[in-house]
PDB file of N, CA and C in Angstrom:
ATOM      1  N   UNK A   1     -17.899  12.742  22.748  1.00  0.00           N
ATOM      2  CA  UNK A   1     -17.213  11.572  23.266  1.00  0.00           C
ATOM      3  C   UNK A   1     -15.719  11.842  23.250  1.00  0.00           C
ATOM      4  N   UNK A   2     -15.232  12.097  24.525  1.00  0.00           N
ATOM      5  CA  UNK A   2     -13.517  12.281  24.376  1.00  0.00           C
ATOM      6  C   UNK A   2     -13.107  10.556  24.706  1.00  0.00           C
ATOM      7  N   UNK A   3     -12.107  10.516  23.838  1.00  0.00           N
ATOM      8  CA  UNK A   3     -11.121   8.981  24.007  1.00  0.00           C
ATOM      9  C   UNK A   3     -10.178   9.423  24.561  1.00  0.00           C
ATOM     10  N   UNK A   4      -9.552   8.569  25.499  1.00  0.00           N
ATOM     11  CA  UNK A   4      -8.362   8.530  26.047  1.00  0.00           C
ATOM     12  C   UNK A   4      -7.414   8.041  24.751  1.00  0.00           C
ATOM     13  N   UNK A   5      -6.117   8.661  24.593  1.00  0.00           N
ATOM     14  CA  UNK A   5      -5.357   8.244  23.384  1.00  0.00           C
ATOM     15  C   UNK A   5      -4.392   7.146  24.174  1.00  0.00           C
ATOM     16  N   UNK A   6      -3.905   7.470  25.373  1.00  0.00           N
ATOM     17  CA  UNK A   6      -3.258   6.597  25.696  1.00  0.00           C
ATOM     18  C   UNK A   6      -3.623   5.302  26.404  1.00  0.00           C
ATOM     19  N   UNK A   7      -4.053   5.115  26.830  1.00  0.00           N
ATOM     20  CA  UNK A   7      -4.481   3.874  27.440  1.00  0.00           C
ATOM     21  C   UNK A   7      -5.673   3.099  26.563  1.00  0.00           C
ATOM     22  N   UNK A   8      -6.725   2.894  27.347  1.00  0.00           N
ATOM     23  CA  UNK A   8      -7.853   1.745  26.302  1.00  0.00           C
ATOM     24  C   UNK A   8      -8.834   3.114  25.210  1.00  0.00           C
ATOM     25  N   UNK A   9      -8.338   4.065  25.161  1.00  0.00           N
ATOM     26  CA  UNK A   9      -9.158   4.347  24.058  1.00  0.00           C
ATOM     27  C   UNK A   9      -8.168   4.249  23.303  1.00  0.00           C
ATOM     28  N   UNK A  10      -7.241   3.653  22.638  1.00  0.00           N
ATOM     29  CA  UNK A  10      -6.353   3.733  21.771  1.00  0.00           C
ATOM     30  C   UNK A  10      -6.587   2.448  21.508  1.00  0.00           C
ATOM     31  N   UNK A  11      -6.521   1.313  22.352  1.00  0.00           N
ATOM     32  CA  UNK A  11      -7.259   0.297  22.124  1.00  0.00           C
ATOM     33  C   UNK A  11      -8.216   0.045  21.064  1.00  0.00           C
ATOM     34  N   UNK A  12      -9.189   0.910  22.201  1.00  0.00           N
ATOM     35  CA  UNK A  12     -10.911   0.527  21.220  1.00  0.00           C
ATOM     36  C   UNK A  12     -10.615   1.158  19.680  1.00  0.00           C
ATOM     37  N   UNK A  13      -9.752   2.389  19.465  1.00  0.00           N
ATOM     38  CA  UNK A  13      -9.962   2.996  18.371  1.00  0.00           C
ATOM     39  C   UNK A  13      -9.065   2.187  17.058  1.00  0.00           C
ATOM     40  N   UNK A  14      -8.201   1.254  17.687  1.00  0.00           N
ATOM     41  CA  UNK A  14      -7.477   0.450  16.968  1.00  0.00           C
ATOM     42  C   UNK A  14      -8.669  -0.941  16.684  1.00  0.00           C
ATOM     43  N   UNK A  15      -9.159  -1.587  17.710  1.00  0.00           N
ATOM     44  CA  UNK A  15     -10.109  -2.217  17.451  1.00  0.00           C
ATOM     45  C   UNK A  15     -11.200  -1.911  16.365  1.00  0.00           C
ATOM     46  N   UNK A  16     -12.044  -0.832  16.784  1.00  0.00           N
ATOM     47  CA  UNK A  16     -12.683  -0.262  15.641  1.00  0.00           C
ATOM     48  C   UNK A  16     -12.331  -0.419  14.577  1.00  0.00           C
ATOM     49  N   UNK A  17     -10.944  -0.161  14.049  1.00  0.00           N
ATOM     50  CA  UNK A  17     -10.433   0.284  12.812  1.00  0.00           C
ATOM     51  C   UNK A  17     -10.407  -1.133  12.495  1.00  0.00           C
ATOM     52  N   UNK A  18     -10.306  -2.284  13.346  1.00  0.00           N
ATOM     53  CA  UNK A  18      -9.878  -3.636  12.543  1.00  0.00           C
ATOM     54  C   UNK A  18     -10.963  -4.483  12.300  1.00  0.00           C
ATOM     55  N   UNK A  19     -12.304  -3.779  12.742  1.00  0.00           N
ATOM     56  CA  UNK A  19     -13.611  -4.257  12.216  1.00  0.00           C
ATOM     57  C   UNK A  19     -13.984  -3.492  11.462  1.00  0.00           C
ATOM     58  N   UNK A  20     -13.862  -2.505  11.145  1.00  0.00           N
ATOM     59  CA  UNK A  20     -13.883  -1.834   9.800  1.00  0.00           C
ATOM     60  C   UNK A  20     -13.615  -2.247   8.462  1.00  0.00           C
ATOM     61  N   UNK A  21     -12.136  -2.604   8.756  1.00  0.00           N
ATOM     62  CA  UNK A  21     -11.184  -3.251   7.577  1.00  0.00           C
ATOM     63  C   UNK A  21     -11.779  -4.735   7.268  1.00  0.00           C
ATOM     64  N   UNK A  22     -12.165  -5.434   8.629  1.00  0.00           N
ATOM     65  CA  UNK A  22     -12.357  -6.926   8.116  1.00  0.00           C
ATOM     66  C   UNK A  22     -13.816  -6.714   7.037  1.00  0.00           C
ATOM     67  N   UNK A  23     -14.631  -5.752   7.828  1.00  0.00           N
ATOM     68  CA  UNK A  23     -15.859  -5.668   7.335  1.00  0.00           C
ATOM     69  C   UNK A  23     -16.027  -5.263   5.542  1.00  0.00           C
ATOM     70  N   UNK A  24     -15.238  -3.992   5.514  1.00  0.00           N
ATOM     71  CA  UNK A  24     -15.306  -4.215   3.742  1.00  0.00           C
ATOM     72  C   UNK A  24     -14.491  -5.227   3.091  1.00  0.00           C
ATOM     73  N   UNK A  25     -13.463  -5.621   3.503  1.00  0.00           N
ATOM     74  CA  UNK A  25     -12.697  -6.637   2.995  1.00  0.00           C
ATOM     75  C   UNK A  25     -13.992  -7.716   2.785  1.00  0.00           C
ATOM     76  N   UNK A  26     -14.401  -8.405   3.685  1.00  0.00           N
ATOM     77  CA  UNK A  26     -14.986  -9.627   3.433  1.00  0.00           C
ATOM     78  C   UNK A  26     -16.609  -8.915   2.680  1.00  0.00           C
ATOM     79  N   UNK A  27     -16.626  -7.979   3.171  1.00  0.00           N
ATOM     80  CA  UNK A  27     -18.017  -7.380   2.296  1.00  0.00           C
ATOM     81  C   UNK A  27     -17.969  -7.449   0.502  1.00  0.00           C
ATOM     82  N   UNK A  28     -16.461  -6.957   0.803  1.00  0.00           N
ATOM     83  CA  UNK A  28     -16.265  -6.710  -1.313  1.00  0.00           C
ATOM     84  C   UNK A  28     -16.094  -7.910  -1.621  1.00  0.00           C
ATOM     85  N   UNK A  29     -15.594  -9.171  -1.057  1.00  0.00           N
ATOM     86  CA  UNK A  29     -15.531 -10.576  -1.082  1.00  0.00           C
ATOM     87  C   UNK A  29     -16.717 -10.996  -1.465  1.00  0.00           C
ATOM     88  N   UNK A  30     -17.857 -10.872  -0.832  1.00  0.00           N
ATOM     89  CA  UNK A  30     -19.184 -10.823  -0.663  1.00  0.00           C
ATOM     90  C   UNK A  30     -19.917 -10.687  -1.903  1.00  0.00           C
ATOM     91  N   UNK A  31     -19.970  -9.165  -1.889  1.00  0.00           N
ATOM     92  CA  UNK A  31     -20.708  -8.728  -3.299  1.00  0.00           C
ATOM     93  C   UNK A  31     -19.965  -8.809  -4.408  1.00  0.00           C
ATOM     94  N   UNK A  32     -18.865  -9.503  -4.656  1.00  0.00           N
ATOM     95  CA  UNK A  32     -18.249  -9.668  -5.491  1.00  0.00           C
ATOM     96  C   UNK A  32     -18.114 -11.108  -5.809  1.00  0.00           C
ATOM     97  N   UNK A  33     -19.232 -11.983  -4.958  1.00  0.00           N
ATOM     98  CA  UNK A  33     -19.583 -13.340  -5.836  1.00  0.00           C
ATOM     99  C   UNK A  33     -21.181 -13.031  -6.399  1.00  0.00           C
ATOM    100  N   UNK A  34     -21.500 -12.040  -6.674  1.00  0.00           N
ATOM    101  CA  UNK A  34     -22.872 -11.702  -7.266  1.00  0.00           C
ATOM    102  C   UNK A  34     -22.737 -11.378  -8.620  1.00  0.00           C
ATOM    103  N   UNK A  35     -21.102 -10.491  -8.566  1.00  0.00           N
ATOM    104  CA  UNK A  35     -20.947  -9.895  -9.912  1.00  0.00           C
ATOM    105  C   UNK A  35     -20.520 -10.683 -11.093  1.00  0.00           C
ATOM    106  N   UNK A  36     -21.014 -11.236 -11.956  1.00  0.00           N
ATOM    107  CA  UNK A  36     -20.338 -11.460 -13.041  1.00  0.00           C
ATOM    108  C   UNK A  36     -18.758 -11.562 -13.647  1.00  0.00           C
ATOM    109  N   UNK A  37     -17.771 -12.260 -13.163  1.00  0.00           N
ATOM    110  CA  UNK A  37     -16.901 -11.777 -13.659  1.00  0.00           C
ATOM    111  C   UNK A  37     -16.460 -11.414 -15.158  1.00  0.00           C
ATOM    112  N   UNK A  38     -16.798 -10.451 -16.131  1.00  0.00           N
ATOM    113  CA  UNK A  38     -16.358 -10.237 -17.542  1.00  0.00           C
ATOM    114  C   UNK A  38     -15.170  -9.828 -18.014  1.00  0.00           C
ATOM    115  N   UNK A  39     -14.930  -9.401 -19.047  1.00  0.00           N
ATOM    116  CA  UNK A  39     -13.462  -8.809 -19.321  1.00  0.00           C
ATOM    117  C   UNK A  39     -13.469  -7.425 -18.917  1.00  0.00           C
ATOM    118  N   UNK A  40     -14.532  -6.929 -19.496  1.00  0.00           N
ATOM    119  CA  UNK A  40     -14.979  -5.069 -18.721  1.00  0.00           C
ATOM    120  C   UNK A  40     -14.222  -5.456 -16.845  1.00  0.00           C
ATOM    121  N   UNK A  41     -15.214  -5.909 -16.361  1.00  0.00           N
ATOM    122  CA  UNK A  41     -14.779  -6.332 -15.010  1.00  0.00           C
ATOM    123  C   UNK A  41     -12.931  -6.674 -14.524  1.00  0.00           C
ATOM    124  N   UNK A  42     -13.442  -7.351 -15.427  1.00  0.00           N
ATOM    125  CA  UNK A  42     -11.563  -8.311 -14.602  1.00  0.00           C
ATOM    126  C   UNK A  42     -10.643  -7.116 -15.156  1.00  0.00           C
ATOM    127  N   UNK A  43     -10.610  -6.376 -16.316  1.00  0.00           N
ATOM    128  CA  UNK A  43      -9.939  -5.011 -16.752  1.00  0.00           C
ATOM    129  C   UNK A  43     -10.097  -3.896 -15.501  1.00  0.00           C
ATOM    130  N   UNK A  44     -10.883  -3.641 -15.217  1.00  0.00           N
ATOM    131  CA  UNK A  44     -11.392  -2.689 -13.696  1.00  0.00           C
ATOM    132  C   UNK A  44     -10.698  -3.022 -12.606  1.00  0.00           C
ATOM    133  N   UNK A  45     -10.911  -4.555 -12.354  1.00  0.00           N
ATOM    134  CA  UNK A  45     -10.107  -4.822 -11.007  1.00  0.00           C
ATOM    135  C   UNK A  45      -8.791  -4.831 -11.583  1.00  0.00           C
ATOM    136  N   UNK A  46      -7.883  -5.157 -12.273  1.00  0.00           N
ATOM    137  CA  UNK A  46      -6.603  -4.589 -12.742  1.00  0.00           C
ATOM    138  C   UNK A  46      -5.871  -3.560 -12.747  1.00  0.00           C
ATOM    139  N   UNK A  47      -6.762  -2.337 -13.160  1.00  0.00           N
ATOM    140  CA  UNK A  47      -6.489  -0.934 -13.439  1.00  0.00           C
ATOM    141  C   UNK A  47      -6.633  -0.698 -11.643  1.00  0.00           C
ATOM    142  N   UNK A  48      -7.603  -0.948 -10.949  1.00  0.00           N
ATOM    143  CA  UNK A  48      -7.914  -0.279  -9.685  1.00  0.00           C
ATOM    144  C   UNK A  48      -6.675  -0.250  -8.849  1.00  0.00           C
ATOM    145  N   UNK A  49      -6.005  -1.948  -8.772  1.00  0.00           N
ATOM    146  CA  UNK A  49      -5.229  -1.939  -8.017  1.00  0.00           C
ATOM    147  C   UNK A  49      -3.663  -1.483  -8.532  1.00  0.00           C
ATOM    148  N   UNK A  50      -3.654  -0.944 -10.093  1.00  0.00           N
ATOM    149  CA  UNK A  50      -2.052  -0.065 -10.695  1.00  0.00           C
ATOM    150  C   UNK A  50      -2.715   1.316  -9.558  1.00  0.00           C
ATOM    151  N   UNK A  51      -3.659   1.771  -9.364  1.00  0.00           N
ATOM    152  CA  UNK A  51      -4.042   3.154  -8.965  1.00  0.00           C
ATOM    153  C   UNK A  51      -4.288   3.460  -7.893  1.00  0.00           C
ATOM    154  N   UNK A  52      -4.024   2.161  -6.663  1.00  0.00           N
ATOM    155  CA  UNK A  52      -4.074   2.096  -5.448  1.00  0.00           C
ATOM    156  C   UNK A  52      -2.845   2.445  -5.135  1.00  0.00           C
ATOM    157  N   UNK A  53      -1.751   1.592  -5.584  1.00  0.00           N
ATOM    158  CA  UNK A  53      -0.166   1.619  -5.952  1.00  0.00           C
ATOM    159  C   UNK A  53       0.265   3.237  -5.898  1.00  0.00           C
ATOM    160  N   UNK A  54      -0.147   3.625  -7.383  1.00  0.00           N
ATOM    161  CA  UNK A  54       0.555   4.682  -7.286  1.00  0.00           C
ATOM    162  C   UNK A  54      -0.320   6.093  -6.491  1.00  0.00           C
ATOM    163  N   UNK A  55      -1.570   5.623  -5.816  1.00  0.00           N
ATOM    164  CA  UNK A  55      -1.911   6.480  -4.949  1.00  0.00           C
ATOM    165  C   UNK A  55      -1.565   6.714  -3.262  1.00  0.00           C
ATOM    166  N   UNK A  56      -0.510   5.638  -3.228  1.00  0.00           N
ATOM    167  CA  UNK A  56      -0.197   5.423  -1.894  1.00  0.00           C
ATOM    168  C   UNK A  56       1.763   5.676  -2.390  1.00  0.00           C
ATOM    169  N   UNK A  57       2.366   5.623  -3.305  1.00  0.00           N
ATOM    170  CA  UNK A  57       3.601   5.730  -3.892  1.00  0.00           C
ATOM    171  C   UNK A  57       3.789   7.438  -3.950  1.00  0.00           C
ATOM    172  N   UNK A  58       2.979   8.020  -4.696  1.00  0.00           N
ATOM    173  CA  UNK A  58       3.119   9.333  -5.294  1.00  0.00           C
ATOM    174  C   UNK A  58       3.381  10.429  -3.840  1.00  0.00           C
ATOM    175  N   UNK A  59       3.084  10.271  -2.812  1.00  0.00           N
ATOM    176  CA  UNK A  59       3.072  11.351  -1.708  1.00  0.00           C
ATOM    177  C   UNK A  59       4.227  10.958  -1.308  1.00  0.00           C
ATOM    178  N   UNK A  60       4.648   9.925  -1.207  1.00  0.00           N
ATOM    179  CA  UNK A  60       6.163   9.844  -0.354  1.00  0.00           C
ATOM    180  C   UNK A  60       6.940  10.085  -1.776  1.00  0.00           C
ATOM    181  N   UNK A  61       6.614  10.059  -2.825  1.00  0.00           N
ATOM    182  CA  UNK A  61       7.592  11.019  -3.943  1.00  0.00           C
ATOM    183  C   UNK A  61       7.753  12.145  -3.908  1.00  0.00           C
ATOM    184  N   UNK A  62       6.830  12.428  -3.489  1.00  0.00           N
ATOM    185  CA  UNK A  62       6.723  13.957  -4.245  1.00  0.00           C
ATOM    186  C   UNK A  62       7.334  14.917  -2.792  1.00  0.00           C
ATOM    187  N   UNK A  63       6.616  14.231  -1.360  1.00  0.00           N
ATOM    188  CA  UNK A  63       7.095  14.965  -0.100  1.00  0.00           C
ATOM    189  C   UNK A  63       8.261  14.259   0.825  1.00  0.00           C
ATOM    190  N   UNK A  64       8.471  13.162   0.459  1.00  0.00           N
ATOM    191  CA  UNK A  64       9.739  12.386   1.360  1.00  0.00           C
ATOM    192  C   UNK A  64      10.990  12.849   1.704  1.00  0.00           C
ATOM    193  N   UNK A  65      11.846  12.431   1.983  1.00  0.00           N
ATOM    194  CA  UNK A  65      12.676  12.849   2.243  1.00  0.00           C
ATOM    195  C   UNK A  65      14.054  12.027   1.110  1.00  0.00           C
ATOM    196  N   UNK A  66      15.377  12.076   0.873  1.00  0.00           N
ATOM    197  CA  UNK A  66      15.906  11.873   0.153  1.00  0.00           C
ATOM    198  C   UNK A  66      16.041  10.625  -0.109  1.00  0.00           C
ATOM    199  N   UNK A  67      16.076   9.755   0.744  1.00  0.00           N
ATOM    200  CA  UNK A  67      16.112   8.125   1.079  1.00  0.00           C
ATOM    201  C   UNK A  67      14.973   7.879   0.662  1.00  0.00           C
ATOM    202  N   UNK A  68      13.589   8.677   0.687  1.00  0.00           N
ATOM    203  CA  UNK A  68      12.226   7.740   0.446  1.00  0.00           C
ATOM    204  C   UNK A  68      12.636   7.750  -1.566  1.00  0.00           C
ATOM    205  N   UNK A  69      12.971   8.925  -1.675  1.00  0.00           N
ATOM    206  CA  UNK A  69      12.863   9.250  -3.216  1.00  0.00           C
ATOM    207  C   UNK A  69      14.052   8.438  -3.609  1.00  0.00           C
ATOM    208  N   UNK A  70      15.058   8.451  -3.217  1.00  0.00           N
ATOM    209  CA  UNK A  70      16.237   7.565  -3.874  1.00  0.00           C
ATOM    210  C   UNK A  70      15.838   6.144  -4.016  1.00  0.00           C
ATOM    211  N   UNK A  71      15.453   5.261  -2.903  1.00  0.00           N
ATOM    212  CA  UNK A  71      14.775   3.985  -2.519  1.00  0.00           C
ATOM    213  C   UNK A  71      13.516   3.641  -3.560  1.00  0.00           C
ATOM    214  N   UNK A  72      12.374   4.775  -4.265  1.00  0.00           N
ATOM    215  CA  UNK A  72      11.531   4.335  -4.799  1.00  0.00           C
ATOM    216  C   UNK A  72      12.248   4.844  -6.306  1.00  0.00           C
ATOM    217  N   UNK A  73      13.324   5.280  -6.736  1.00  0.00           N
ATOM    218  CA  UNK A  73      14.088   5.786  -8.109  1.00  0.00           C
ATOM    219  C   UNK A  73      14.241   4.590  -8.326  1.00  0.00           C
ATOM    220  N   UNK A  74      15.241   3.520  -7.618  1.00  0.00           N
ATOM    221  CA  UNK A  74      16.147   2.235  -7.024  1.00  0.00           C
ATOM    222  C   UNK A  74      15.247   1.005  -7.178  1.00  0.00           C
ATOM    223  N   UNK A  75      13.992   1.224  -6.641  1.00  0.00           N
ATOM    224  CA  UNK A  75      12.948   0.037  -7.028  1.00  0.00           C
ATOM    225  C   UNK A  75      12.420   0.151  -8.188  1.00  0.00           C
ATOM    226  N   UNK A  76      11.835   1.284  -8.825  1.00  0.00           N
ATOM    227  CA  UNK A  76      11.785   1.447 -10.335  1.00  0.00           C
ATOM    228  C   UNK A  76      12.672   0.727 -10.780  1.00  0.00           C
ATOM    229  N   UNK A  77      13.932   1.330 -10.971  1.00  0.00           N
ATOM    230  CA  UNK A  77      14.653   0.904 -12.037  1.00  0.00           C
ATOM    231  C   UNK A  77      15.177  -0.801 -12.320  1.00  0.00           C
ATOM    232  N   UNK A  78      14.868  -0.984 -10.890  1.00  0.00           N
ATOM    233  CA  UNK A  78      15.122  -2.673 -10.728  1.00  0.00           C
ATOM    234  C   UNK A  78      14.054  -3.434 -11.193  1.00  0.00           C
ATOM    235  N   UNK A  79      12.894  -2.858 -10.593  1.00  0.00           N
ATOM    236  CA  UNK A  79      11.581  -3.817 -10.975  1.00  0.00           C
ATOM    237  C   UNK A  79      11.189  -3.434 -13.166  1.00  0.00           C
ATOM    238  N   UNK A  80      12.088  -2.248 -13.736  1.00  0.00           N
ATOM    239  CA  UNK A  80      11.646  -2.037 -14.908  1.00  0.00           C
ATOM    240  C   UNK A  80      12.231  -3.084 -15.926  1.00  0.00           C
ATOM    241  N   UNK A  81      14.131  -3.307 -15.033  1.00  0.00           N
ATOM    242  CA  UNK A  81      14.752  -3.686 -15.680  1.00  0.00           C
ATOM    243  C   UNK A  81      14.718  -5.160 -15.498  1.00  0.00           C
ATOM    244  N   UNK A  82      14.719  -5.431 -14.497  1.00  0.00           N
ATOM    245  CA  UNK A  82      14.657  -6.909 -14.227  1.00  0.00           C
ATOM    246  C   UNK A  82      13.421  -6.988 -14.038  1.00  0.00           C
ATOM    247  N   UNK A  83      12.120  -6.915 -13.810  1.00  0.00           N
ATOM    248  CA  UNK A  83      11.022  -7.650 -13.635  1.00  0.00           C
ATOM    249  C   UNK A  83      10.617  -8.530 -12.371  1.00  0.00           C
ATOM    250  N   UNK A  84      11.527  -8.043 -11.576  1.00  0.00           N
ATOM    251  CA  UNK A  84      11.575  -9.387  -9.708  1.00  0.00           C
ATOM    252  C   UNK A  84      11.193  -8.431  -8.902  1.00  0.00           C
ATOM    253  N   UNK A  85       9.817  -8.368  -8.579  1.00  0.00           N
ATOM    254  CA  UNK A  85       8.616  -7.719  -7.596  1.00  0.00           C
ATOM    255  C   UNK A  85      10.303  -7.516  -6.223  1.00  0.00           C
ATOM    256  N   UNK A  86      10.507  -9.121  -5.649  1.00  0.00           N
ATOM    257  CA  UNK A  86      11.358  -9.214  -4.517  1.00  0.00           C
ATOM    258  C   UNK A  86      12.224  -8.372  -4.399  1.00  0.00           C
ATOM    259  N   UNK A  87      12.916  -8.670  -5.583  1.00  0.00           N
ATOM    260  CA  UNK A  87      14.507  -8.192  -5.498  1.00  0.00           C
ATOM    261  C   UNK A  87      14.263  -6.538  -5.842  1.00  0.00           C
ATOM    262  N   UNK A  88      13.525  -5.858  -6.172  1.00  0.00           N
ATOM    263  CA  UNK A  88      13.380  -4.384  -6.498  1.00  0.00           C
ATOM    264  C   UNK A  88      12.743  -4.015  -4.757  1.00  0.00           C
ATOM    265  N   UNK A  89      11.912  -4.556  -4.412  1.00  0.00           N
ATOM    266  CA  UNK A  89      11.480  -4.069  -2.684  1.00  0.00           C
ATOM    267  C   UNK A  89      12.664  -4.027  -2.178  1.00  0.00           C
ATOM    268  N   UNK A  90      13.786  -5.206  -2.191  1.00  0.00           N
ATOM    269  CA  UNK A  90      14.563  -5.487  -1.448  1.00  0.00           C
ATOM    270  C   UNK A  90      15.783  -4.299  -1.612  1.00  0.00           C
ATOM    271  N   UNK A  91      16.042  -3.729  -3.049  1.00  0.00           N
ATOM    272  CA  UNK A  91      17.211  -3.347  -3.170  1.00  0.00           C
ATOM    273  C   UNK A  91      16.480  -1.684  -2.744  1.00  0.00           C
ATOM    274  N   UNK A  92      15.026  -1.419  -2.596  1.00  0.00           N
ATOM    275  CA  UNK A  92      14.721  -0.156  -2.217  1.00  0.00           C
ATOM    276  C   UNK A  92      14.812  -0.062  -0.568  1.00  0.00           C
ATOM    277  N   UNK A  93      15.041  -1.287  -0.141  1.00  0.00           N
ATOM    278  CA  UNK A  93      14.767  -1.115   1.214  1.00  0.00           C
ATOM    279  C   UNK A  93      16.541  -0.863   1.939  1.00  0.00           C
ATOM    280  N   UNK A  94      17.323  -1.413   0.447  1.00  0.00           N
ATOM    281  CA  UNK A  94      18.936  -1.202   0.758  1.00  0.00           C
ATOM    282  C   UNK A  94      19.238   0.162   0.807  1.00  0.00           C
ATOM    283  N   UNK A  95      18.710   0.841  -0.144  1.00  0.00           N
ATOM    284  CA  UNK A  95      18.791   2.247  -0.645  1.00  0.00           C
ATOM    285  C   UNK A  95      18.226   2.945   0.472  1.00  0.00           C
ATOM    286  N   UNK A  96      17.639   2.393   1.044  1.00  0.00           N
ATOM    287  CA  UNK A  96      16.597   3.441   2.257  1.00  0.00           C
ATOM    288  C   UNK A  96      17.539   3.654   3.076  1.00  0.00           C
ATOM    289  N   UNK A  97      18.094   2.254   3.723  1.00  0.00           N
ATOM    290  CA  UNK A  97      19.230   2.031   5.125  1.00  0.00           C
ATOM    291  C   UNK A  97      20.390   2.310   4.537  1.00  0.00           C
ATOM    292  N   UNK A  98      20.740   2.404   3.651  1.00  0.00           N
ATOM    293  CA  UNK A  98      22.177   3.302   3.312  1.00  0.00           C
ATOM    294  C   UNK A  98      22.041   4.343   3.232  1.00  0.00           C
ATOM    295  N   UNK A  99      21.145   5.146   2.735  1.00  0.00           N
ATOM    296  CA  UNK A  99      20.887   6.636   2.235  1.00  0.00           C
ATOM    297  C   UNK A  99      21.061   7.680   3.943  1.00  0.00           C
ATOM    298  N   UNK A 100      19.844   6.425   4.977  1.00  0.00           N
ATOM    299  CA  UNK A 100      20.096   6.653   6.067  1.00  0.00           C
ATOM    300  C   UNK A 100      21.012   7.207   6.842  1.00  0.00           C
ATOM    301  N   UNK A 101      21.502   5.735   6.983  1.00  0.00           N
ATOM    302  CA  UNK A 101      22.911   5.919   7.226  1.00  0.00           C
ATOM    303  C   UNK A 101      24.123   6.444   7.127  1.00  0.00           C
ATOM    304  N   UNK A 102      24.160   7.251   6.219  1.00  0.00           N
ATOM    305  CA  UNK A 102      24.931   7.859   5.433  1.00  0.00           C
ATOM    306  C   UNK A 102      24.759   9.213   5.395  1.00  0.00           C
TER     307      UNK A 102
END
């Protein structure tokens, strides 16, 4: 099966992808009013999503470019020191467009 990338197979393949996503989303929704919620449990879903974080964080560390690494140094140190989810995105996203820019 060849797709056209530019025109409607880029479409369908974007489509695809967004019944995909709805599908486990509302699936884990799903089987996840069967499960029990316990402390074992609610500890699991906690840990999963620190390890989603830093599994989607760690590649633009390690391979980015100077702005990605300065910008996520910059949100560390904001979100360690102050504790404001906002204001640490915000001041990494300053660090990005200056580093840029510059």
């Amino acid at each position: 099966m060849n797709l056209d990338t530019t025109g409607t197979g880029a479409l369908f393949i974007v489509l695809i992808m967004a019944i995909v996503t709805l599908a486990t989303r509302w699936g884990g929704v799903y089987v996840m009013g069967f499960v029990p919620i316990s402390k074992r449990v609610k500890r699991f879903i906690q840990a999963m999503s620190g390890s989603v974080l830093v599994a989607i964080v760690t590649p633009m560390a390690v391979t980015g470019d100077v702005g990605a690494q300065l910008s996520l140094l910059a949100t560390g140190i904001v979100m360690l020191s102050l504790k404001r989810p906002l204001l640490a995105l915000a001041c990494g996203i300053v660090v990005a467009a200056l580093v840029r820019l510059f």
